[in-house]
C-alpha atoms as a PDB file:
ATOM      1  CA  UNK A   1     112.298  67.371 104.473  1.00  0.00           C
ATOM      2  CA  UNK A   2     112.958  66.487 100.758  1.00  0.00           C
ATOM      3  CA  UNK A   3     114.820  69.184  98.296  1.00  0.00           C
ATOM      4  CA  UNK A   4     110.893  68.794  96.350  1.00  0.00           C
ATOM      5  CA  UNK A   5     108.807  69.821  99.319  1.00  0.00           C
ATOM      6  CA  UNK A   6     111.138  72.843 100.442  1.00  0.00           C
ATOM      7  CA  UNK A   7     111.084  74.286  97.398  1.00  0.00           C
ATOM      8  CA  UNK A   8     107.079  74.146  96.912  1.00  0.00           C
ATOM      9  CA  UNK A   9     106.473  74.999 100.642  1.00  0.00           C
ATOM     10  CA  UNK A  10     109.373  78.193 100.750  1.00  0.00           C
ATOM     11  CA  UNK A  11     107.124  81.675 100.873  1.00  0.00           C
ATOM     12  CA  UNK A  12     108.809  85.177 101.772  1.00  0.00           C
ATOM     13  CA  UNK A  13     107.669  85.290 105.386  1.00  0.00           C
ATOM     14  CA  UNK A  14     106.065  88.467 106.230  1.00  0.00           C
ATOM     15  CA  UNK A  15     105.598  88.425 110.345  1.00  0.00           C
ATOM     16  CA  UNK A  16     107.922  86.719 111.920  1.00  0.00           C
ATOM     17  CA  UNK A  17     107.942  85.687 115.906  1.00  0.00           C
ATOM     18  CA  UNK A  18     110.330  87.439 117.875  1.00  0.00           C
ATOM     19  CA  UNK A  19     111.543  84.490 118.628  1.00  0.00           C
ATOM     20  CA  UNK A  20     115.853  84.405 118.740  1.00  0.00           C
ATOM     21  CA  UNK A  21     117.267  81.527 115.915  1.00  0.00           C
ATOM     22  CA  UNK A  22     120.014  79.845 118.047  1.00  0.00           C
ATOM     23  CA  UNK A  23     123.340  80.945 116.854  1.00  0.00           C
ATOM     24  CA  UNK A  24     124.435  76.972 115.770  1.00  0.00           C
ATOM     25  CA  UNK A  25     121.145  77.200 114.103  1.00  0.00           C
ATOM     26  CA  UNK A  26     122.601  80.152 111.472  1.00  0.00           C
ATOM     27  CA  UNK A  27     125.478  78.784 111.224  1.00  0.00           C
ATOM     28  CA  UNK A  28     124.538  75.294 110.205  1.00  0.00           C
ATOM     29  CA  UNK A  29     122.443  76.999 107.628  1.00  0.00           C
ATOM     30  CA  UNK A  30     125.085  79.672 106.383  1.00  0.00           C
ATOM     31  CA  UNK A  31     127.510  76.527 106.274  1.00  0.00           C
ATOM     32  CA  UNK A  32     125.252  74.488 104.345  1.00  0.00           C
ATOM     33  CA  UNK A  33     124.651  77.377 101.945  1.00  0.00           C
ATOM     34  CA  UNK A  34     128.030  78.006 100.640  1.00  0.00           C
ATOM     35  CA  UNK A  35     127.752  74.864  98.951  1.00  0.00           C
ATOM     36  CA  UNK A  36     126.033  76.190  96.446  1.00  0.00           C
ATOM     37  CA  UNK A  37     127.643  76.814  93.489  1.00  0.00           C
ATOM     38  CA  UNK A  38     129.616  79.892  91.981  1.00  0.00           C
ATOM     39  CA  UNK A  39     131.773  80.971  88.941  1.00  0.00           C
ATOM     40  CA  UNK A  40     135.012  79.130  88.879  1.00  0.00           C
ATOM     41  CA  UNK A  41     134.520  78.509  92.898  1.00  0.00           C
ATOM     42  CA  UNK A  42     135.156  81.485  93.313  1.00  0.00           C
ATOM     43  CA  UNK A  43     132.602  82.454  96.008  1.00  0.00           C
ATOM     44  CA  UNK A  44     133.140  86.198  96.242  1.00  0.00           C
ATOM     45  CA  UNK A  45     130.508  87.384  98.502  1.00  0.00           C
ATOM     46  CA  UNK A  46     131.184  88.327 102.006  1.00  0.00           C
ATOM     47  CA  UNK A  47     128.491  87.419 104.672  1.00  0.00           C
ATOM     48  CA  UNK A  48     127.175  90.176 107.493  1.00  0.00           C
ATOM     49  CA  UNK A  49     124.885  88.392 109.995  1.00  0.00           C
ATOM     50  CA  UNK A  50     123.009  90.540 112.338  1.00  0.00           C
ATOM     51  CA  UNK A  51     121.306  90.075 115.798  1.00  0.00           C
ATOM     52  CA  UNK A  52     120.350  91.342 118.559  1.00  0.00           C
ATOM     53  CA  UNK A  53     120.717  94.851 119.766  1.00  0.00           C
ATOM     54  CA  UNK A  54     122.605  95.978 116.791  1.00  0.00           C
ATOM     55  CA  UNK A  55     119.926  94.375 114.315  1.00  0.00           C
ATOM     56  CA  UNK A  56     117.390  96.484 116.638  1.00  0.00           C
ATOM     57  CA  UNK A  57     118.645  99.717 116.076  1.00  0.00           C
ATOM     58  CA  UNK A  58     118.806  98.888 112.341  1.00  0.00           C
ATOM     59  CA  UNK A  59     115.766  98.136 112.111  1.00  0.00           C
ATOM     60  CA  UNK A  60     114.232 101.450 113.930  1.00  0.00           C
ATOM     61  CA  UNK A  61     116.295 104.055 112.046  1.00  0.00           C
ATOM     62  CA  UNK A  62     115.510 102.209 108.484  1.00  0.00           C
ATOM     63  CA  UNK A  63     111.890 102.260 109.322  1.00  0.00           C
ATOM     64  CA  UNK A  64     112.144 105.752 110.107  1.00  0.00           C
ATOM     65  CA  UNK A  65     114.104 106.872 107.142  1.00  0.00           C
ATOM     66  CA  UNK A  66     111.132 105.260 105.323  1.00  0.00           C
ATOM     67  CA  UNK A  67     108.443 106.951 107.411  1.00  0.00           C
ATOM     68  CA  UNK A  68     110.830 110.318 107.023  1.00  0.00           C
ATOM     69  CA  UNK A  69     110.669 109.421 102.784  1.00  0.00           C
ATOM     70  CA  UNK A  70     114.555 110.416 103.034  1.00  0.00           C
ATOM     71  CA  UNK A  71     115.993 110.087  99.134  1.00  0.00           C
ATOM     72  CA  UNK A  72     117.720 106.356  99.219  1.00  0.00           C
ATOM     73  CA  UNK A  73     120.542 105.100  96.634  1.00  0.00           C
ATOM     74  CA  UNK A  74     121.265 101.688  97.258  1.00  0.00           C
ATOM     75  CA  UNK A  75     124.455 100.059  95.691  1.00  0.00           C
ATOM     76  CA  UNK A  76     122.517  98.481  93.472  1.00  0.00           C
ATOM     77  CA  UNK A  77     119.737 100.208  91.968  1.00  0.00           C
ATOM     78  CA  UNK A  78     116.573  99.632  91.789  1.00  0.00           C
ATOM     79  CA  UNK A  79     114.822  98.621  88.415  1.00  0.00           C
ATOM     80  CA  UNK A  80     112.365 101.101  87.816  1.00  0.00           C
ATOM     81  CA  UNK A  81     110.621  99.729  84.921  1.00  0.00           C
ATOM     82  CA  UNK A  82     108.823  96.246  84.083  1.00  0.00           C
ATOM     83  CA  UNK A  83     107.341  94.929  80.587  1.00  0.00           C
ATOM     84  CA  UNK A  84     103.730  95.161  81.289  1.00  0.00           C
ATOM     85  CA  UNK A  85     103.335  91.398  81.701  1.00  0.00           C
ATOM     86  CA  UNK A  86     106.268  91.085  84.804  1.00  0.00           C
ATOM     87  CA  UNK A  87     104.417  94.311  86.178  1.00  0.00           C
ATOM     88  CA  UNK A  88     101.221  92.230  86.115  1.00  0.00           C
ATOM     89  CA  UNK A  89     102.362  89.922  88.269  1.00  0.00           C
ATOM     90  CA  UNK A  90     104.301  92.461  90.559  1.00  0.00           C
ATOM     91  CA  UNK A  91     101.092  93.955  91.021  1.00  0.00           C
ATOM     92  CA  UNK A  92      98.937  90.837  91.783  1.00  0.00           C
ATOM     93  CA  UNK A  93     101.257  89.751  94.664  1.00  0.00           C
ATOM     94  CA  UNK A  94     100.744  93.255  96.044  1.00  0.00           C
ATOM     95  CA  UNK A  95      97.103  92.748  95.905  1.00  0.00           C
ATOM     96  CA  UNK A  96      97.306  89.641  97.421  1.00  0.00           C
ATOM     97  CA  UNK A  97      99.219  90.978 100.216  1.00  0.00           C
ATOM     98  CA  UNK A  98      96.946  93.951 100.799  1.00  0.00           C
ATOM     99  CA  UNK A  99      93.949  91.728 100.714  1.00  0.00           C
ATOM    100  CA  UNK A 100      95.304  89.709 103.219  1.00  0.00           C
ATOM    101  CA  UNK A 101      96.221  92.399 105.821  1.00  0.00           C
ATOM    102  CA  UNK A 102      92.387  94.073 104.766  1.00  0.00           C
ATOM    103  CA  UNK A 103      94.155  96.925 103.474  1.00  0.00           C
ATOM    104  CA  UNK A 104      91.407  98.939 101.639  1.00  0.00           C
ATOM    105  CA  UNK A 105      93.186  99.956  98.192  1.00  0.00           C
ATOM    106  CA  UNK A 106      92.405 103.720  99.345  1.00  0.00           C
ATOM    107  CA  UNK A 107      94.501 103.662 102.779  1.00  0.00           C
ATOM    108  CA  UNK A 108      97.706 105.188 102.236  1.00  0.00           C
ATOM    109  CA  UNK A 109      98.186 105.516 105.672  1.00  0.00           C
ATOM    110  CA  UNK A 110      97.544 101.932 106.578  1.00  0.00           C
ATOM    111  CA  UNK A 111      99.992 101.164 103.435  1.00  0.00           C
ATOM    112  CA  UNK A 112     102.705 103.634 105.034  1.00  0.00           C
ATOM    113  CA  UNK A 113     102.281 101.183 107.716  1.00  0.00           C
ATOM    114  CA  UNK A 114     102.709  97.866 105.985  1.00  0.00           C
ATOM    115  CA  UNK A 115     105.697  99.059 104.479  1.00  0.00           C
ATOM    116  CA  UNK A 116     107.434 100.404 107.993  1.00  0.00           C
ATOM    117  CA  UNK A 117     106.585  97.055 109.015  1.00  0.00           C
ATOM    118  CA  UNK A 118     108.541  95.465 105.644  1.00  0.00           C
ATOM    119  CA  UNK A 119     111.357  98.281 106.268  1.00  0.00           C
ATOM    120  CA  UNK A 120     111.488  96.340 110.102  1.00  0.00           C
ATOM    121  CA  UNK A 121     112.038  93.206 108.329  1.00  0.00           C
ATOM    122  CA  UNK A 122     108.583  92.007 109.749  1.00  0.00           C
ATOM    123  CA  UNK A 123     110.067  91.299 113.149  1.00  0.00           C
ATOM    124  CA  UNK A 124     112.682  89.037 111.928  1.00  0.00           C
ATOM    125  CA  UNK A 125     114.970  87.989 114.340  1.00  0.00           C
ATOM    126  CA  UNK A 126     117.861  87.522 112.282  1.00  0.00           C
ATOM    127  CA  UNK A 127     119.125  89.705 109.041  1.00  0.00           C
ATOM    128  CA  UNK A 128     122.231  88.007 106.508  1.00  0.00           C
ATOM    129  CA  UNK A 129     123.398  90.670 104.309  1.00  0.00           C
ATOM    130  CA  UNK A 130     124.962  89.990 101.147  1.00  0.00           C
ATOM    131  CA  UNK A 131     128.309  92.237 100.275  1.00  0.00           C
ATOM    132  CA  UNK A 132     130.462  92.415  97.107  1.00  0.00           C
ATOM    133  CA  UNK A 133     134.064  94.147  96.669  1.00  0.00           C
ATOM    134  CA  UNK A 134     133.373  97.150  94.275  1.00  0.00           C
ATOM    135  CA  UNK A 135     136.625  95.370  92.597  1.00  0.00           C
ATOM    136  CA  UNK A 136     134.751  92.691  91.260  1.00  0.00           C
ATOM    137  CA  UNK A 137     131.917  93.016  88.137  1.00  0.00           C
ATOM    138  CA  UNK A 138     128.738  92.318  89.089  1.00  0.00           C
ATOM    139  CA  UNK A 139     127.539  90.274  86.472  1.00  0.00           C
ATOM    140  CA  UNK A 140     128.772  86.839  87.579  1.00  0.00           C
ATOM    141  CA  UNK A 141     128.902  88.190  90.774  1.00  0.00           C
ATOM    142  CA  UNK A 142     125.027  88.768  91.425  1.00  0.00           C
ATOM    143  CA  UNK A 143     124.521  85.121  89.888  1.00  0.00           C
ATOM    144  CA  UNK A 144     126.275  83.801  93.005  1.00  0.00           C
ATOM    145  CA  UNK A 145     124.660  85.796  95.285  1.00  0.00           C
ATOM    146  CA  UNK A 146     121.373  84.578  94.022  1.00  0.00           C
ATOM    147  CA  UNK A 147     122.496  81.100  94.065  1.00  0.00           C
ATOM    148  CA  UNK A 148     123.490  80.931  97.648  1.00  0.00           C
ATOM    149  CA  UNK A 149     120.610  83.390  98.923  1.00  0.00           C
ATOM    150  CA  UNK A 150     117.923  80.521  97.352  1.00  0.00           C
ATOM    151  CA  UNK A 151     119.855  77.699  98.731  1.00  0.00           C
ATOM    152  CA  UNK A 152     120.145  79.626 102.308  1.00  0.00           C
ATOM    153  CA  UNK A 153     116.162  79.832 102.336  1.00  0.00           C
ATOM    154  CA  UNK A 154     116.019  76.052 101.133  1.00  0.00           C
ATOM    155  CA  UNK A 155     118.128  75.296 104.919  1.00  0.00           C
ATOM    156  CA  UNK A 156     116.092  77.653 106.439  1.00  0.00           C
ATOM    157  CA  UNK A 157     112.945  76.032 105.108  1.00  0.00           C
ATOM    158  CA  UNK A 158     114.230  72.811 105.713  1.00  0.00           C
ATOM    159  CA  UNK A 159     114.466  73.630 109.732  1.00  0.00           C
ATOM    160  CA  UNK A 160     111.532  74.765 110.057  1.00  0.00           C
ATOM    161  CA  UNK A 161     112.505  78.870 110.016  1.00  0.00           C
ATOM    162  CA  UNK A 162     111.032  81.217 107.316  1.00  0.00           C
ATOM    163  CA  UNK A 163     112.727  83.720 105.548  1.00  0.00           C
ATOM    164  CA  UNK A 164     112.121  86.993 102.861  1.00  0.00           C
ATOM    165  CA  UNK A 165     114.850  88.120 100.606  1.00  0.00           C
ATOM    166  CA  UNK A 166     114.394  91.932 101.246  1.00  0.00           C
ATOM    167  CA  UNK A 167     115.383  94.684  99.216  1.00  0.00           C
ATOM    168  CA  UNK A 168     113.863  96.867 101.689  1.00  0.00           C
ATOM    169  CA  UNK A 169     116.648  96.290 103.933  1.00  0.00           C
ATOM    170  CA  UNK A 170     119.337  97.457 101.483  1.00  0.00           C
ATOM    171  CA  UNK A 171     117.887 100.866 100.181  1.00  0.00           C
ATOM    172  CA  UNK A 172     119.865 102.708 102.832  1.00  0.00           C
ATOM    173  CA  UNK A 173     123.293 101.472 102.388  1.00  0.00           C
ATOM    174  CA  UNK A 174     124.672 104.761 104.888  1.00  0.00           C
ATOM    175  CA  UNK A 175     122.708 103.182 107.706  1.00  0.00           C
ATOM    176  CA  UNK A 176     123.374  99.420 106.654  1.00  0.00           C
ATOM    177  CA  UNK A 177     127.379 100.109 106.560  1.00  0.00           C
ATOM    178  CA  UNK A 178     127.063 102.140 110.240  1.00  0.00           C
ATOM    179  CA  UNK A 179     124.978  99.781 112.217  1.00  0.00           C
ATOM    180  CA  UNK A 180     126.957  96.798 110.903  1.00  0.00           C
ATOM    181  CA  UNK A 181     130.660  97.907 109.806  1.00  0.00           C
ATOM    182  CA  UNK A 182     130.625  97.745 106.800  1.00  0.00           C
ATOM    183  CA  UNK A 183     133.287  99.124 104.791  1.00  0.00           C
ATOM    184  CA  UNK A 184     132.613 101.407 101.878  1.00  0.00           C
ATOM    185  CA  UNK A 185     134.751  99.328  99.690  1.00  0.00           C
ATOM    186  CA  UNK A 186     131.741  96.733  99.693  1.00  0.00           C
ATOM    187  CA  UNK A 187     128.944  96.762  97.680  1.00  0.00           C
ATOM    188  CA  UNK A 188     125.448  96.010  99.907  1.00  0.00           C
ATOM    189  CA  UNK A 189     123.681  94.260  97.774  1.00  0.00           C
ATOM    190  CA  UNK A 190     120.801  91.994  99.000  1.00  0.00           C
ATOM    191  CA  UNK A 191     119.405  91.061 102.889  1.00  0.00           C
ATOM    192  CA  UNK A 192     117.557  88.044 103.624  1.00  0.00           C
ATOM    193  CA  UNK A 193     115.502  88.387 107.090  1.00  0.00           C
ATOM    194  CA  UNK A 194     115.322  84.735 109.064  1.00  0.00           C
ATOM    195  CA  UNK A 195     113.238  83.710 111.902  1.00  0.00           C
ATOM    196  CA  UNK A 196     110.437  81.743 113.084  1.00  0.00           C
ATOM    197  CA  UNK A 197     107.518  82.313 110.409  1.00  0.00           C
ATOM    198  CA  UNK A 198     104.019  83.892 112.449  1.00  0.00           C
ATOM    199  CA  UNK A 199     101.745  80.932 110.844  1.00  0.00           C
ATOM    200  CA  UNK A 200      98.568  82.285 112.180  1.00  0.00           C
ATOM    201  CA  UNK A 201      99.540  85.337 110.327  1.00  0.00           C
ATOM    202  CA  UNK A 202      97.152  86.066 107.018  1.00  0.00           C
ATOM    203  CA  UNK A 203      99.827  87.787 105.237  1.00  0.00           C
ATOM    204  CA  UNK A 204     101.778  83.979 105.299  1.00  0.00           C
ATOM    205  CA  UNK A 205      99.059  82.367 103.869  1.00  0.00           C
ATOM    206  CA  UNK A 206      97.350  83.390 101.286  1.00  0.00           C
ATOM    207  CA  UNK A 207      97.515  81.118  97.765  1.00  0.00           C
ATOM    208  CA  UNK A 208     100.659  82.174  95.995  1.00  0.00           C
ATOM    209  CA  UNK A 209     100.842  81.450  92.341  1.00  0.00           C
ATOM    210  CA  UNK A 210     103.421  81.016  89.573  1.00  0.00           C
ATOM    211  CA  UNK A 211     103.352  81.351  85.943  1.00  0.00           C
ATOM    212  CA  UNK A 212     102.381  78.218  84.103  1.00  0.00           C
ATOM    213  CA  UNK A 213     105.356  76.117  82.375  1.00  0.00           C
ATOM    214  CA  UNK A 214     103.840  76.638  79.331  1.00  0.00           C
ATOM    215  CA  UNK A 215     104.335  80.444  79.549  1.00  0.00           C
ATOM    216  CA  UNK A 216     107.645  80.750  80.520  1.00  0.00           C
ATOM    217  CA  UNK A 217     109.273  77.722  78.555  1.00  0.00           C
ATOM    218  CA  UNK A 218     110.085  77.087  74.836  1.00  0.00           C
ATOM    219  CA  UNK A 219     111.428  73.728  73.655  1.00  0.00           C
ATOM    220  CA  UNK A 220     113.934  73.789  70.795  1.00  0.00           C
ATOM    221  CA  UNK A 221     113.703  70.176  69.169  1.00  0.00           C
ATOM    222  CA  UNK A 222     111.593  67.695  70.279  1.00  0.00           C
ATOM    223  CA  UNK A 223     110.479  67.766  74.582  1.00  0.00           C
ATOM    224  CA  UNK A 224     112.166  64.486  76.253  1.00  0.00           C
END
């Protein structure tokens, strides 16, 4: 696959198969992705993968903190507030998931459900988290974390596995740390759930959309 056609095809994938991702598999992918660049080289994340039984316990006692609406505080927190214009499009992808699933806007229990789903990483078979030493700023920091996540989903894409950069599997950093030992002198910052992408699945294929170039570019001088 071409660098052009993973980036265009890449979605966040949400049902995976249950499917296991071979072990050489990850760590082909996690290899390829610390190529990607950081300040000064200075790659300072640390790298949690998680399988298996331990991923499965995760997954049921996050879904039920959800389901329990137990107060979370992630380590980094969420924003709370968009310019209208960014909210507009938060809320549009929303829609588009909820139209795809044939969520009626009205069913908040049906919505409860979605979201345990999301808070079970969708099935995922597989779940990299992202960790930063509370010694280092996050400014910079966060940057490289972003960098390698994208280029982590480009592998993925590239072999054929589907992925969806979760936040949902952060906002309970007391049950992140104890199901994967994780010291508290790391900050949990971002997962990424990996797997085989359900492709019959609605919720993986309805039109996504981005904002036109025109819209979120300004040339200074004249355009090449």
């Amino acid at each position: 696959m071409q660098v052009r056609e993973a980036i265009l095809q890449r979605r966040t994938i949400r049902w995976f198969l249950p499917d296991p991702v071979p072990e050489e598999i990850l760590r082909e992918i996690l290899a390829e992705a610390l190529w990607a660049p950081s300040w000064g080289n200075t790659q300072p994340f640390e790298i949690v993968v998680a399988t298996g039984a331990p991923l499965e316990r995760f997954k049921e006692e996050n879904e039920r903190a959800l389901r329990e609406a137990r107060a979370s505080e992630p380590d980094v927190p969420m924003p709370e507030h968009w310019p209208e214009l960014h909210q507009t499009r938060y809320r549009d992808v929303g829609r588009c998931v909820l139209q795809a699933l044939e969520i009626p806007r009205g069913d908040s229990q049906a919505r409860l459900d979605y979201y345990g789903r999301m808070f079970a990483l969708f099935g995922a078979p597989a779940l990299v988290v992202m960790t930063l030493s509370r010694e280092i700023a996050l400014e910079y920091a966060m940057l490289d974390v972003g960098l390698f996540l994208q280029t982590f989903c480009l592998a993925a894409e590239d072999r054929g596995l589907g992925t969806a950069i979760l936040a949902a599997s952060v906002r309970y950093p007391e049950i992140v740390r104890r199901h994967f030992s994780i010291p508290e002198d790391r900050r949990i910052i971002m997962g990424v759930a990996v797997g085989r992408p359900d492709l019959d699945a609605p919720v993986n294929r309805f039109p996504r959309t981005r904002a036109p170039l025109e819209q979120m570019v300004r040339w200074v001088g004249n355009p090449p």
